[in-house]
N, C-alpha and C. Protein backbone atom coordinates (compact mmCIF):
# COMPACT_ATOMS: atom_id res chain seq x y z
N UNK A 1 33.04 295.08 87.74
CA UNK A 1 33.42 296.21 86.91
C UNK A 1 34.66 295.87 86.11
N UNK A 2 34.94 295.93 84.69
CA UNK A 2 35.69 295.80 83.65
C UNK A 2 36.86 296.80 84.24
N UNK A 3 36.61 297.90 84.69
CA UNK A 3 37.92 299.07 84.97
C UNK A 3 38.10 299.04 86.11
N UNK A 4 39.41 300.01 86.38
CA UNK A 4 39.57 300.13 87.58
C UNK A 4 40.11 302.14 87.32
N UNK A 5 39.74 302.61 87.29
CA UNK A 5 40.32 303.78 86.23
C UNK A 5 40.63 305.00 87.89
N UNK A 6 41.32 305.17 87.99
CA UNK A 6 41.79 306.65 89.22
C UNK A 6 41.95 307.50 88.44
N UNK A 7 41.20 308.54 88.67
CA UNK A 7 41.80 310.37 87.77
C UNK A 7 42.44 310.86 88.64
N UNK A 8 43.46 311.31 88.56
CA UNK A 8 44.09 312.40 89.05
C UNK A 8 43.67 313.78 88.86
N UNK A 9 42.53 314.22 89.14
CA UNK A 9 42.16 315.15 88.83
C UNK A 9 41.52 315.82 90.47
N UNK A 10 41.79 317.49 89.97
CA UNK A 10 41.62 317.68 91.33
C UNK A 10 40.02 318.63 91.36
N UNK A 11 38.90 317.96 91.11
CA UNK A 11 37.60 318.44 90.38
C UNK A 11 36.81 317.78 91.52
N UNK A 12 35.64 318.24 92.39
CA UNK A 12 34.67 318.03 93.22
C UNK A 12 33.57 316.75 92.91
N UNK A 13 33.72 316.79 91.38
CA UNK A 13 33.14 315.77 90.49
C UNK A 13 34.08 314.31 90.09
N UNK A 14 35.38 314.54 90.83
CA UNK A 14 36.09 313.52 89.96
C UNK A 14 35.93 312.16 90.24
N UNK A 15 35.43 311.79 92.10
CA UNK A 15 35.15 310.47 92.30
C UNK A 15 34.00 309.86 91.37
N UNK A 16 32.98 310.75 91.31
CA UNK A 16 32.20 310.42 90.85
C UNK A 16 32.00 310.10 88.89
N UNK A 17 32.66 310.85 88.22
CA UNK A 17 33.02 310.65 87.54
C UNK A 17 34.33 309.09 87.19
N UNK A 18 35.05 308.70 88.14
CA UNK A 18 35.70 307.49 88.19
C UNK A 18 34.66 305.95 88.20
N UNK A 19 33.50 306.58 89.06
CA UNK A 19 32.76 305.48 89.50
C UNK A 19 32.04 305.42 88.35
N UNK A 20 31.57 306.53 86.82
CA UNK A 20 30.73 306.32 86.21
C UNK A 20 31.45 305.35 84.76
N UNK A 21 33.02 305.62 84.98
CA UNK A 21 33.74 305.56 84.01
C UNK A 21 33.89 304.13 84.34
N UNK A 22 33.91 303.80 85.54
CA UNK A 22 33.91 302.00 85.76
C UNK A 22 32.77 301.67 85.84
N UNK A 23 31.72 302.27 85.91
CA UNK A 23 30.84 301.08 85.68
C UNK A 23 30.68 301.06 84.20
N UNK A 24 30.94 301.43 83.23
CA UNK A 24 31.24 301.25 81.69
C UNK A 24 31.29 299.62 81.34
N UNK A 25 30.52 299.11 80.21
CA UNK A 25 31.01 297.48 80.24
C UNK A 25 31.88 297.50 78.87
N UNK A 26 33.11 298.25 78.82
CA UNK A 26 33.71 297.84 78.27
C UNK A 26 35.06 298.50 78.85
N UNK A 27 35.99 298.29 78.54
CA UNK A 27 37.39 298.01 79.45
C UNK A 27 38.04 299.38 78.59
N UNK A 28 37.90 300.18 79.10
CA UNK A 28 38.76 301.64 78.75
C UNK A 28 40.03 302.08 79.24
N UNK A 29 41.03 302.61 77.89
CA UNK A 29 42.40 302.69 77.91
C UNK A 29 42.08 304.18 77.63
N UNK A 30 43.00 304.94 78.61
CA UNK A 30 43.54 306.68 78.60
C UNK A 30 44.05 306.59 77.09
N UNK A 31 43.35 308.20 76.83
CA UNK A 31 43.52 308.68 75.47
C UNK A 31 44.40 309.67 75.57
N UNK A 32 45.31 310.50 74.80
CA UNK A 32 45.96 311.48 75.01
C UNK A 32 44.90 312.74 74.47
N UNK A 33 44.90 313.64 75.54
CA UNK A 33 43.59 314.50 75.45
C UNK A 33 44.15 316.01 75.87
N UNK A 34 44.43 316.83 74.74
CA UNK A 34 44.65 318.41 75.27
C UNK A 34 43.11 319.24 75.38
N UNK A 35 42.44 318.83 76.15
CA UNK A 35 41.23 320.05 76.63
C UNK A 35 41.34 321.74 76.19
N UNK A 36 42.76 322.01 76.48
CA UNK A 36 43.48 323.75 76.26
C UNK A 36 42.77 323.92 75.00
N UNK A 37 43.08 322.87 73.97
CA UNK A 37 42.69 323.04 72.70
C UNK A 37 41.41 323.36 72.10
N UNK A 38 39.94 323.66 73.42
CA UNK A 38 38.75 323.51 73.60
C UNK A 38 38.74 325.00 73.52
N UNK A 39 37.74 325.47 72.38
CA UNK A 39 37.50 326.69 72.83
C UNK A 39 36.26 327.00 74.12
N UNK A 40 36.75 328.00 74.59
CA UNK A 40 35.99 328.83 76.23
C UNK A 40 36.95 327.61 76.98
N UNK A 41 38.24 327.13 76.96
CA UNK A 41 39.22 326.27 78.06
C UNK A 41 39.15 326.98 79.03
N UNK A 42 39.07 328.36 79.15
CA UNK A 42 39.66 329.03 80.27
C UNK A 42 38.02 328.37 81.69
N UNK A 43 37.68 327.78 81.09
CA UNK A 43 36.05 327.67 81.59
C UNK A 43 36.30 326.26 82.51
N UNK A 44 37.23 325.52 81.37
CA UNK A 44 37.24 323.92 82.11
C UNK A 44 38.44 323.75 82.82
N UNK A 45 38.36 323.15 84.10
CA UNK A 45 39.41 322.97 84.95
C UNK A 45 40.53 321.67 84.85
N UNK A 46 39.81 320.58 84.02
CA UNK A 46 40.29 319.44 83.83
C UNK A 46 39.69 318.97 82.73
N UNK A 47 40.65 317.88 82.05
CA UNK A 47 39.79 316.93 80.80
C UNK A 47 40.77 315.44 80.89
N UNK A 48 39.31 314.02 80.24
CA UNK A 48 40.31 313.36 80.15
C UNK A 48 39.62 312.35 79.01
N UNK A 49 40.45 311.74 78.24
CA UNK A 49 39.74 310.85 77.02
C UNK A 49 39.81 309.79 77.28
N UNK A 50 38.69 308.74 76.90
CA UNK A 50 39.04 307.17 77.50
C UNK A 50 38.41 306.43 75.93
N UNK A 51 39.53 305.25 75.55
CA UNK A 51 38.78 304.90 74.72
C UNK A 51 38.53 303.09 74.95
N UNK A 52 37.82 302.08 74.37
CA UNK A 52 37.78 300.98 74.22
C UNK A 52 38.47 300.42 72.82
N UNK A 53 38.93 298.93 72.98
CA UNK A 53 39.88 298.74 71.70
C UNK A 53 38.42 297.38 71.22
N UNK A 54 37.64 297.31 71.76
CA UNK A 54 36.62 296.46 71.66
C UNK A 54 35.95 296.76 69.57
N UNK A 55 35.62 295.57 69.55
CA UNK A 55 34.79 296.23 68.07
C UNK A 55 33.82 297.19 68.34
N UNK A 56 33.63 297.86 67.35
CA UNK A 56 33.20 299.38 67.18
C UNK A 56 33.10 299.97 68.99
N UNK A 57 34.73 300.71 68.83
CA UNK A 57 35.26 301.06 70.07
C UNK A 57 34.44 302.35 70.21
N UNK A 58 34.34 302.32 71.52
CA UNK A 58 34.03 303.61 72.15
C UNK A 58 34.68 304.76 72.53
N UNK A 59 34.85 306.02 72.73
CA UNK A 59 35.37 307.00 72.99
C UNK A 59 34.54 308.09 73.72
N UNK A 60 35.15 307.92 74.80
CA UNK A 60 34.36 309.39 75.97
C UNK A 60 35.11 310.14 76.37
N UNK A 61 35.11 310.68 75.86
CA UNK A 61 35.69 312.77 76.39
C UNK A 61 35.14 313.06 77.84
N UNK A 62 35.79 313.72 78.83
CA UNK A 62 35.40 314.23 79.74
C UNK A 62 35.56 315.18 80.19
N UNK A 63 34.95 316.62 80.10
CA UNK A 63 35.65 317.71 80.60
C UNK A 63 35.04 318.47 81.99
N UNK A 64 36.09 318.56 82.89
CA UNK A 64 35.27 319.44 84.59
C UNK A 64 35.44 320.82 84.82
N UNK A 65 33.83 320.88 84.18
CA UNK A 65 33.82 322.11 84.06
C UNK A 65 33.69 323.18 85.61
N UNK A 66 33.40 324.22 85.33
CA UNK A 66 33.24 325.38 86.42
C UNK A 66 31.92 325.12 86.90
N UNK A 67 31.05 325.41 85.79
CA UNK A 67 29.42 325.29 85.93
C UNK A 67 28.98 324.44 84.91
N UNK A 68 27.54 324.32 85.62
CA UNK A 68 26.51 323.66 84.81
C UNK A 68 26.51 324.32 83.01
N UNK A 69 26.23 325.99 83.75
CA UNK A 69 25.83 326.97 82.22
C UNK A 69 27.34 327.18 81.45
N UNK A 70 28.72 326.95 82.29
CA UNK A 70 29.37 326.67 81.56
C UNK A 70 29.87 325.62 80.68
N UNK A 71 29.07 324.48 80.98
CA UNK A 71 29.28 323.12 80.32
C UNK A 71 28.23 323.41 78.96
N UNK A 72 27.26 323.88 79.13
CA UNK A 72 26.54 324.06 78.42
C UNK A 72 27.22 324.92 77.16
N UNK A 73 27.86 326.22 77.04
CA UNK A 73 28.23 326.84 76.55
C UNK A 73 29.30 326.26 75.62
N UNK A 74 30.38 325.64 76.76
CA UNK A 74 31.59 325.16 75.62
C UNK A 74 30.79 323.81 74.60
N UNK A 75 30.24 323.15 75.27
CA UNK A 75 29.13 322.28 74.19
C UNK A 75 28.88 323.19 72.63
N UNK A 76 28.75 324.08 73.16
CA UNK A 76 27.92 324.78 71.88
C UNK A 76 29.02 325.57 71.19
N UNK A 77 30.38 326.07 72.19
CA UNK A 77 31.29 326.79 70.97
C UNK A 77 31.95 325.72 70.21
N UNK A 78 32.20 324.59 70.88
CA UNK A 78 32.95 323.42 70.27
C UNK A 78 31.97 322.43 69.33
N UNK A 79 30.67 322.92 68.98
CA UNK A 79 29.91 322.77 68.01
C UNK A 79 29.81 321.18 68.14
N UNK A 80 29.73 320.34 69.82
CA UNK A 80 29.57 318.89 69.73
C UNK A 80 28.35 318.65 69.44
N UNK A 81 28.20 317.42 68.95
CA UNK A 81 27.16 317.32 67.87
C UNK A 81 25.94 316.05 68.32
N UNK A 82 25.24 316.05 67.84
CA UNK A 82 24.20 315.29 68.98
C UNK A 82 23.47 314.43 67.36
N UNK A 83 24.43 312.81 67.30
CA UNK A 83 23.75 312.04 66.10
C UNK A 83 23.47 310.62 66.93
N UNK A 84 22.80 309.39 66.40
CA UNK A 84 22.66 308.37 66.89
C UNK A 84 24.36 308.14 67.43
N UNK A 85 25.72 308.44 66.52
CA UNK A 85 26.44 307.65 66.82
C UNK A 85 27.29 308.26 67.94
N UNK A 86 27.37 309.73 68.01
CA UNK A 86 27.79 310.76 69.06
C UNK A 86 26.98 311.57 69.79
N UNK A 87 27.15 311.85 70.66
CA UNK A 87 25.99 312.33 72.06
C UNK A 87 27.10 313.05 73.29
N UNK A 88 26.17 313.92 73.22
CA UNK A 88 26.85 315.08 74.61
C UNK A 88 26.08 314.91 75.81
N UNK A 89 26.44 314.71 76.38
CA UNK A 89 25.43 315.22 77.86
C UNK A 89 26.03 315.88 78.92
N UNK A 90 25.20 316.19 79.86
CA UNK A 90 26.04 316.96 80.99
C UNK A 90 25.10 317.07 82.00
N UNK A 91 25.72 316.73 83.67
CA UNK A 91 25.60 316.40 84.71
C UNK A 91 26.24 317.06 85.37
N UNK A 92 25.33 318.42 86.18
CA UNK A 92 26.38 319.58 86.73
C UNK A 92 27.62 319.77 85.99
N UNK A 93 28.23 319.65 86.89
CA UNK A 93 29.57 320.75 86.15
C UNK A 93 30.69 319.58 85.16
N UNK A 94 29.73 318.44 84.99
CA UNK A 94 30.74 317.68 84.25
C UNK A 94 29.57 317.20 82.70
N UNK A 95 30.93 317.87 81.66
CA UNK A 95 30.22 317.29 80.12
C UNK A 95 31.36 315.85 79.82
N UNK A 96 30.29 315.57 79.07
CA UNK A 96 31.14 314.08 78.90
C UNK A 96 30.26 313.91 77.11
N UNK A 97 31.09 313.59 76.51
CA UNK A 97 31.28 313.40 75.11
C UNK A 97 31.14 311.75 74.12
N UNK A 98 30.38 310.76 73.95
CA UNK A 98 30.14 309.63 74.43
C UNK A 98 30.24 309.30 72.19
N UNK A 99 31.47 308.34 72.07
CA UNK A 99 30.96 308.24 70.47
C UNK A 99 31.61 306.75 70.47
N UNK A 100 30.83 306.48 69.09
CA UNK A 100 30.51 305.21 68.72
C UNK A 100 29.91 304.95 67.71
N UNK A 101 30.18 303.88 66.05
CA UNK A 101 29.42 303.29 64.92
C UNK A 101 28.54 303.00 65.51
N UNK A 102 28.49 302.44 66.35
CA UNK A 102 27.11 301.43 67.51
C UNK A 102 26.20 302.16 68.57
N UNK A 103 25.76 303.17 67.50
CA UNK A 103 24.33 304.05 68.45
C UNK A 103 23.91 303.23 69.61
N UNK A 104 23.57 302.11 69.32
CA UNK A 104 22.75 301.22 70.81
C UNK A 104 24.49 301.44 71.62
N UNK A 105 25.35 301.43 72.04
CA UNK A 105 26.11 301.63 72.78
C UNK A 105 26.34 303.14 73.22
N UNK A 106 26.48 303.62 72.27
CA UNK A 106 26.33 305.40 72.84
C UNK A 106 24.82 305.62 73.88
N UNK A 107 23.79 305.32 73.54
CA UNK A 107 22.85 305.64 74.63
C UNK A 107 22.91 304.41 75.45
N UNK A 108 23.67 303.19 75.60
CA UNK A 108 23.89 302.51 77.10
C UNK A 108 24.62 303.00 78.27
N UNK A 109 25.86 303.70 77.32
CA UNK A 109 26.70 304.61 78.08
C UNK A 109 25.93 305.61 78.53
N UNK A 110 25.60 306.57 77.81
CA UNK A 110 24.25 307.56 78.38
C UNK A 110 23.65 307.58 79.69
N UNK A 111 23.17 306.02 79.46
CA UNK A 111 22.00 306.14 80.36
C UNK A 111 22.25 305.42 81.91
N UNK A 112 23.77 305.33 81.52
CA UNK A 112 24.65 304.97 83.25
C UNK A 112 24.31 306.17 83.78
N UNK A 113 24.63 307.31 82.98
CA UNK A 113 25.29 308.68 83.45
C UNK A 113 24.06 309.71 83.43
N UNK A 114 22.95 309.75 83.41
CA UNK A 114 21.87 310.52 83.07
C UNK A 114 22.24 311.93 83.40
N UNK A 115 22.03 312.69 81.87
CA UNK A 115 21.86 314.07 82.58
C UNK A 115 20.78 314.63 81.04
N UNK A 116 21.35 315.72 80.69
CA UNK A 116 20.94 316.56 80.01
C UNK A 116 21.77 316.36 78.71
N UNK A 117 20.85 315.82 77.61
CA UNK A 117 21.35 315.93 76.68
C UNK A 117 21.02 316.64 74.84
């Protein structure tokens, strides 16, 4: 594994979310990430941004949510957008935000993490 990444986060989802973020094959550096700034925040308990400095770098958003139907929801007030090069998905109570010039890398990342997209 390229990372070694610990969240400090205090979310039921967060080991698991660490383990998805390392198995990533590319070597991700903490982003500075205000979640508050998310509309329906009052919904998400935690957020965190990770990006790669690799050519056509990657960037994954992560937010831990309450619920499933609430992940779903802030998806849709925060109008994230679903193109070859950006992709939402969500896996119980965690949405994760996956972008990239390099579509074939946005659905490799994806498809570590399978959920609903």
């Amino acid at each position: 594994m390229k990372n070694n990444i610990r969240l400090n986060i205090a979310h039921n989802n967060a080991k698991r979310m660490e383990y998805f973020l390392n198995s990533v094959d590319e070597t991700l550096f903490p982003q500075p990430f205000e979640w508050r700034s998310w509309k329906l925040s009052d919904r998400i308990e935690d957020g965190c941004r990770f990006m790669s400095k690799e050519n056509n770098p990657v960037t994954i958003t992560v937010l831990f949510c309450d619920s499933y139907n609430d992940g779903i929801e802030i998806a849709k007030a925060n109008k994230l957008t679903t193109l070859p090069t950006a992709k939402w998905s969500l896996n119980g109570n965690l949405l994760y935000f996956v972008e990239s010039a390099d579509a074939e890398k946005v659905s490799e990342i994806l498809s570590l993490f399978a959920g609903e997209e």
